[in-house]
N, C-alpha and C. Protein backbone atom coordinates (compact mmCIF):
# COMPACT_ATOMS: atom_id res chain seq x y z
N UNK A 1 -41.62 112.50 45.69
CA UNK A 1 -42.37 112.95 46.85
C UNK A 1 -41.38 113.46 47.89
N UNK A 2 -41.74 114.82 48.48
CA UNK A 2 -40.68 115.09 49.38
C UNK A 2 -41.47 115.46 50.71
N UNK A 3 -41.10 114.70 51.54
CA UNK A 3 -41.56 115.60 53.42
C UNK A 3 -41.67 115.96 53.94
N UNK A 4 -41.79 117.02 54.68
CA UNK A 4 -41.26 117.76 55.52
C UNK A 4 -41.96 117.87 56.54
N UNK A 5 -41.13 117.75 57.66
CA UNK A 5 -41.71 117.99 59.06
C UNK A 5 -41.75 119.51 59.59
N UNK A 6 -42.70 120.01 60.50
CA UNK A 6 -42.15 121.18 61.19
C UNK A 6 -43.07 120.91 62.02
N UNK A 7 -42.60 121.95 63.03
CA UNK A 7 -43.29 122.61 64.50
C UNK A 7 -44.75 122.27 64.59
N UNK A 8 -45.36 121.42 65.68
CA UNK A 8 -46.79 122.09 65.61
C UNK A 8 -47.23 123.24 65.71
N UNK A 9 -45.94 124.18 66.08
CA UNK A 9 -46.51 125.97 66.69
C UNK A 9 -46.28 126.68 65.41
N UNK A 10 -46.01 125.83 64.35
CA UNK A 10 -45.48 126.83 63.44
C UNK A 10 -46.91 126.82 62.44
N UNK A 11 -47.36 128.00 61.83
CA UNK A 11 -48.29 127.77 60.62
C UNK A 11 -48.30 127.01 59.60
N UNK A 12 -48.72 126.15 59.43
CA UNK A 12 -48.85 125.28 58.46
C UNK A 12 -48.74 125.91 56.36
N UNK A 13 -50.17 126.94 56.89
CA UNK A 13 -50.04 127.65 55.49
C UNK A 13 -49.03 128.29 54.95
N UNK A 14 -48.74 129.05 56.10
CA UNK A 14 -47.50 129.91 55.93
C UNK A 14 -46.08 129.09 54.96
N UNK A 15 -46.27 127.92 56.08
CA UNK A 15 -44.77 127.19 55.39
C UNK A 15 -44.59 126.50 54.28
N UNK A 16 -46.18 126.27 53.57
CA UNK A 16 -46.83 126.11 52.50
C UNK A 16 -46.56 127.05 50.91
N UNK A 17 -47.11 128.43 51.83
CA UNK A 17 -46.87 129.52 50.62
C UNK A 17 -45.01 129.36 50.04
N UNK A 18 -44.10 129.57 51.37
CA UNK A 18 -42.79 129.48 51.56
C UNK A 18 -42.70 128.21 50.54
N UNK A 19 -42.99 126.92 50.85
CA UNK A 19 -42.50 125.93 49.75
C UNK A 19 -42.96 125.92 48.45
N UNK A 20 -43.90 126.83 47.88
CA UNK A 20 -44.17 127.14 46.68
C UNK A 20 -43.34 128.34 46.08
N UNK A 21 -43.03 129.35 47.22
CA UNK A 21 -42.42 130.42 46.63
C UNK A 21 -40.56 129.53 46.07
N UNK A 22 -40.15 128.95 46.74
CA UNK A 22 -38.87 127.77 46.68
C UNK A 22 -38.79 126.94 45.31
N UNK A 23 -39.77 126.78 45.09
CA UNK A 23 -40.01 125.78 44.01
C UNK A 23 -40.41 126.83 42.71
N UNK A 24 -41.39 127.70 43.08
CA UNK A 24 -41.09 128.60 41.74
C UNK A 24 -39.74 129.07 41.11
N UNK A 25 -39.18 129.79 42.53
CA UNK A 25 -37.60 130.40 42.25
C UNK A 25 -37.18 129.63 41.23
N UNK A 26 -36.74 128.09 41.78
CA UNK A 26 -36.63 127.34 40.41
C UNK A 26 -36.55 126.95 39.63
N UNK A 27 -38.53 126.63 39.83
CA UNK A 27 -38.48 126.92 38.40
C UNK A 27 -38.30 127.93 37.40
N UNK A 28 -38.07 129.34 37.60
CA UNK A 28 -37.75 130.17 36.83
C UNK A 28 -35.99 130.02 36.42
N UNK A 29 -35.63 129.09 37.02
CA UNK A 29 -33.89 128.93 36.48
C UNK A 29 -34.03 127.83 35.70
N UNK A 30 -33.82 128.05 34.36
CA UNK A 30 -33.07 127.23 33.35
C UNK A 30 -32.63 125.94 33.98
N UNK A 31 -31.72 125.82 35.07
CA UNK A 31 -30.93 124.58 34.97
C UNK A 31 -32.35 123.78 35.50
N UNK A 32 -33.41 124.48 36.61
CA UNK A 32 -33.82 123.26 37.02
C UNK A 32 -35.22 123.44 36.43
N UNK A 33 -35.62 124.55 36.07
CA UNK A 33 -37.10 124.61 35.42
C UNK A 33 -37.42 123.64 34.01
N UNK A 34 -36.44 123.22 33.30
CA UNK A 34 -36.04 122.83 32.39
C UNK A 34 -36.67 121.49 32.31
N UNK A 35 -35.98 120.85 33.60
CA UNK A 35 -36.60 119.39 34.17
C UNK A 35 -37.86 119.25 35.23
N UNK A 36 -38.89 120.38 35.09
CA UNK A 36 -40.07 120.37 35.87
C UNK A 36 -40.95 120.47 34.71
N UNK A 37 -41.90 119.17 34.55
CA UNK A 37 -42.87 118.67 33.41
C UNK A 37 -44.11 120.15 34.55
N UNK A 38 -44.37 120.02 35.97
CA UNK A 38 -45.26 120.70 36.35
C UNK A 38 -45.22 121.82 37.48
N UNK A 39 -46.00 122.88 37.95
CA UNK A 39 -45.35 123.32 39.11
C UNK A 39 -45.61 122.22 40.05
N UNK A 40 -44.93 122.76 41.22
CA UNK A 40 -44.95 121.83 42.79
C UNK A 40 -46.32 121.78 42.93
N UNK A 41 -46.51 120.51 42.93
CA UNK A 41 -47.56 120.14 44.23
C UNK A 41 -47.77 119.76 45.48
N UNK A 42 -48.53 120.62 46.12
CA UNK A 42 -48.54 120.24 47.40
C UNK A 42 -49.84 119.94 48.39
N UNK A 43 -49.46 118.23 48.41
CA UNK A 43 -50.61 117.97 49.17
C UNK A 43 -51.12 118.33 50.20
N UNK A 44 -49.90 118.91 50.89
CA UNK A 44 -50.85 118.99 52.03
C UNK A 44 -50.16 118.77 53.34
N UNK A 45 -51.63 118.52 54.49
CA UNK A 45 -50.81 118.03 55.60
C UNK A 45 -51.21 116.34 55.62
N UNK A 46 -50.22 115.92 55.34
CA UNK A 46 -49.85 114.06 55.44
C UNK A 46 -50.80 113.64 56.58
N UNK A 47 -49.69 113.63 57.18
CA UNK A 47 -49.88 113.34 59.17
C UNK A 47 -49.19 113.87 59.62
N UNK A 48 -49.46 113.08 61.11
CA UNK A 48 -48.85 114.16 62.67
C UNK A 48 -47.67 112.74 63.12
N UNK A 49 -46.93 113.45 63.65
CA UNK A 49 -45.81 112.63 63.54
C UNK A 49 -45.88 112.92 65.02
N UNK A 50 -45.04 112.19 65.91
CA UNK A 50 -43.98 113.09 67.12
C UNK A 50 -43.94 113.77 67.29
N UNK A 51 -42.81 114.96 66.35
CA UNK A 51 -42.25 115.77 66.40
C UNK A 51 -42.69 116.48 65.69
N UNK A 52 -44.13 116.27 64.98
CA UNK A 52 -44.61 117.60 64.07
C UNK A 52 -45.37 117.68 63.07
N UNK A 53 -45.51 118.20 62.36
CA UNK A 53 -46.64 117.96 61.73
C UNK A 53 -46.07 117.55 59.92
N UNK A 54 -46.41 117.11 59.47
CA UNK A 54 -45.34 116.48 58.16
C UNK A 54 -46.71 116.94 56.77
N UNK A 55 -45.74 117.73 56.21
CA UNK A 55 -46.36 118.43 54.84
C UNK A 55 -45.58 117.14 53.89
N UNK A 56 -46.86 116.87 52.92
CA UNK A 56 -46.12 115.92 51.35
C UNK A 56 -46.43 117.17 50.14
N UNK A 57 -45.32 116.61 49.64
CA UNK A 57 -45.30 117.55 47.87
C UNK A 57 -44.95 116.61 47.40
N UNK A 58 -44.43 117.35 46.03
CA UNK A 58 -44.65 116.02 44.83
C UNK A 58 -44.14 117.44 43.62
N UNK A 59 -42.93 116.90 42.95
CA UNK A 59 -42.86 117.28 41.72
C UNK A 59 -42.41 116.75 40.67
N UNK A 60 -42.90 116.81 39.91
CA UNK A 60 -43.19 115.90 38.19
C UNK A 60 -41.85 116.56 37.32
N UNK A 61 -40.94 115.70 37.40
CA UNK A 61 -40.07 115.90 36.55
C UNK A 61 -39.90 115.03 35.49
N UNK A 62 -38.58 115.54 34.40
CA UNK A 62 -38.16 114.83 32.78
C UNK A 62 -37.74 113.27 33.69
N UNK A 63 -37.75 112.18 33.38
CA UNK A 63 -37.08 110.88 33.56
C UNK A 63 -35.67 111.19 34.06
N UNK A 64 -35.44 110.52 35.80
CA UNK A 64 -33.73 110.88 36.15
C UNK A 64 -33.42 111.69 36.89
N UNK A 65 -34.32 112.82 36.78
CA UNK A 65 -33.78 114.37 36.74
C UNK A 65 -34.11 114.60 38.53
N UNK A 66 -35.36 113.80 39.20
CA UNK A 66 -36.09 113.85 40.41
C UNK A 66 -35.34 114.02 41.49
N UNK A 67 -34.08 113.42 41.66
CA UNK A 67 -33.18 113.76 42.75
C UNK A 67 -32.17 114.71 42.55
N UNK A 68 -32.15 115.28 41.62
CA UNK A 68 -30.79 116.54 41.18
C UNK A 68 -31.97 116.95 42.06
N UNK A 69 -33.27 117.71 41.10
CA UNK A 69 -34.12 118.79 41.89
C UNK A 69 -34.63 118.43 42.97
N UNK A 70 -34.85 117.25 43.73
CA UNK A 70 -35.04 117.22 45.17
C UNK A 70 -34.32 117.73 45.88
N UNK A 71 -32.78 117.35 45.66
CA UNK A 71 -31.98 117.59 46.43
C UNK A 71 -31.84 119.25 46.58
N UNK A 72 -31.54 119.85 45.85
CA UNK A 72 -31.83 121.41 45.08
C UNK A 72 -32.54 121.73 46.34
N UNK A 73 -34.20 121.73 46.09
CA UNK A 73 -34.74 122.08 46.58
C UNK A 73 -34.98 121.74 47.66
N UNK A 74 -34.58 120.91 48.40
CA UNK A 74 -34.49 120.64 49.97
C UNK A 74 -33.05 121.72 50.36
N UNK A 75 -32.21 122.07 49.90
CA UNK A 75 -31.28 122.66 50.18
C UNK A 75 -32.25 124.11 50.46
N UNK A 76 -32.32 124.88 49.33
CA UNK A 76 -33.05 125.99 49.29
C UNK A 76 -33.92 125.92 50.73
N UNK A 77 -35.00 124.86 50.12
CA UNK A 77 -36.34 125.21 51.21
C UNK A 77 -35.85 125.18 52.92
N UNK A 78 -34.86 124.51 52.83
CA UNK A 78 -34.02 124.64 54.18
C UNK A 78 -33.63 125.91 55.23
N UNK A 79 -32.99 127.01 53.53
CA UNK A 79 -32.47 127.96 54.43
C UNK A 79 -33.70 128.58 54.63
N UNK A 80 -35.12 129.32 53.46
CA UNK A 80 -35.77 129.55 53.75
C UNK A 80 -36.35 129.54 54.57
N UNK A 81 -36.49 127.85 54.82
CA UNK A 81 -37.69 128.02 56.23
C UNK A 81 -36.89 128.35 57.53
N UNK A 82 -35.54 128.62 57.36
CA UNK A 82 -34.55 129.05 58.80
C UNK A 82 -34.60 130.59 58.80
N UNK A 83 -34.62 131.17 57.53
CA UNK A 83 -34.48 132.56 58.07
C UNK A 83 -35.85 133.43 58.09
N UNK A 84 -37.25 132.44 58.17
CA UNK A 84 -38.31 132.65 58.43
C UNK A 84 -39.00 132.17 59.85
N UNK A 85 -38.12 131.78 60.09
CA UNK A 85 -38.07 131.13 61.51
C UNK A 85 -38.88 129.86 62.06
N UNK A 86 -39.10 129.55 61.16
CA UNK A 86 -39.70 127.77 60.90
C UNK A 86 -38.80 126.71 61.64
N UNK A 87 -39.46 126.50 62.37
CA UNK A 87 -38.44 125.26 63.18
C UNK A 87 -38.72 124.11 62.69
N UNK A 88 -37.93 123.31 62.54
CA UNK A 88 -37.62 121.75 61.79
C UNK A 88 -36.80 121.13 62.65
N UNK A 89 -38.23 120.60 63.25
CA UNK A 89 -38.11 119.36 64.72
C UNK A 89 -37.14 118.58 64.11
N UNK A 90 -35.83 118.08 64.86
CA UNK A 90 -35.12 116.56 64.52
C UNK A 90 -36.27 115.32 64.36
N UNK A 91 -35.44 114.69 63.90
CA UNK A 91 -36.36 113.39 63.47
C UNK A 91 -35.50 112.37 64.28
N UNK A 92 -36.59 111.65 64.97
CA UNK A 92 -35.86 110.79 65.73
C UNK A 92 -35.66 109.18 65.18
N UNK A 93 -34.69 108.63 65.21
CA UNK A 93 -34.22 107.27 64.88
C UNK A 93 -34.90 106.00 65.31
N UNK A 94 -35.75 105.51 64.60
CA UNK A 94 -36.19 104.33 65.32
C UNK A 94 -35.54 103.11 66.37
């Protein structure tokens, strides 16, 4: 399951389509499509946080494999949502 917070000013759908287009890329590469049993799912909007509004996904990988491609794809979906101009409120420390 992965998180993500953003902007309340920012479109929700929008940043939606963006984390599917991320996760296809992807999956169309060998190294990581390989270990995706499904495409991304994405639930949705979670809840409202503080600082924003927090989207959950979810992708079904081979046994092991869940944090290579998390990590992957939090990298990616990162720059994406920066050079789309998606702001990704800090998260504050309890």
């Amino acid at each position: 399951i992965i998180d993500v917070t953003i902007s309340f000013k920012d479109d929700s759908d929008r940043v939606m389509e963006i984390m599917r287009n991320v996760a296809e890329e992807l999956r169309g590469e060998p190294k990581f499509g390989s270990v995706m049993l499904e495409p991304l799912e994405i639930f949705g909007v979670e809840a409202f946080a503080e600082t924003g509004v927090i989207i959950r996904t979810r992708f079904k990988t081979v046994p092991s494999r869940q944090h290579t491609l998390g990590r992957e794809y939090r990298r990616r979906l990162i720059k994406a949502l920066g050079q789309a101009g998606v702001d990704l409120p800090a998260q504050r420390k309890p």
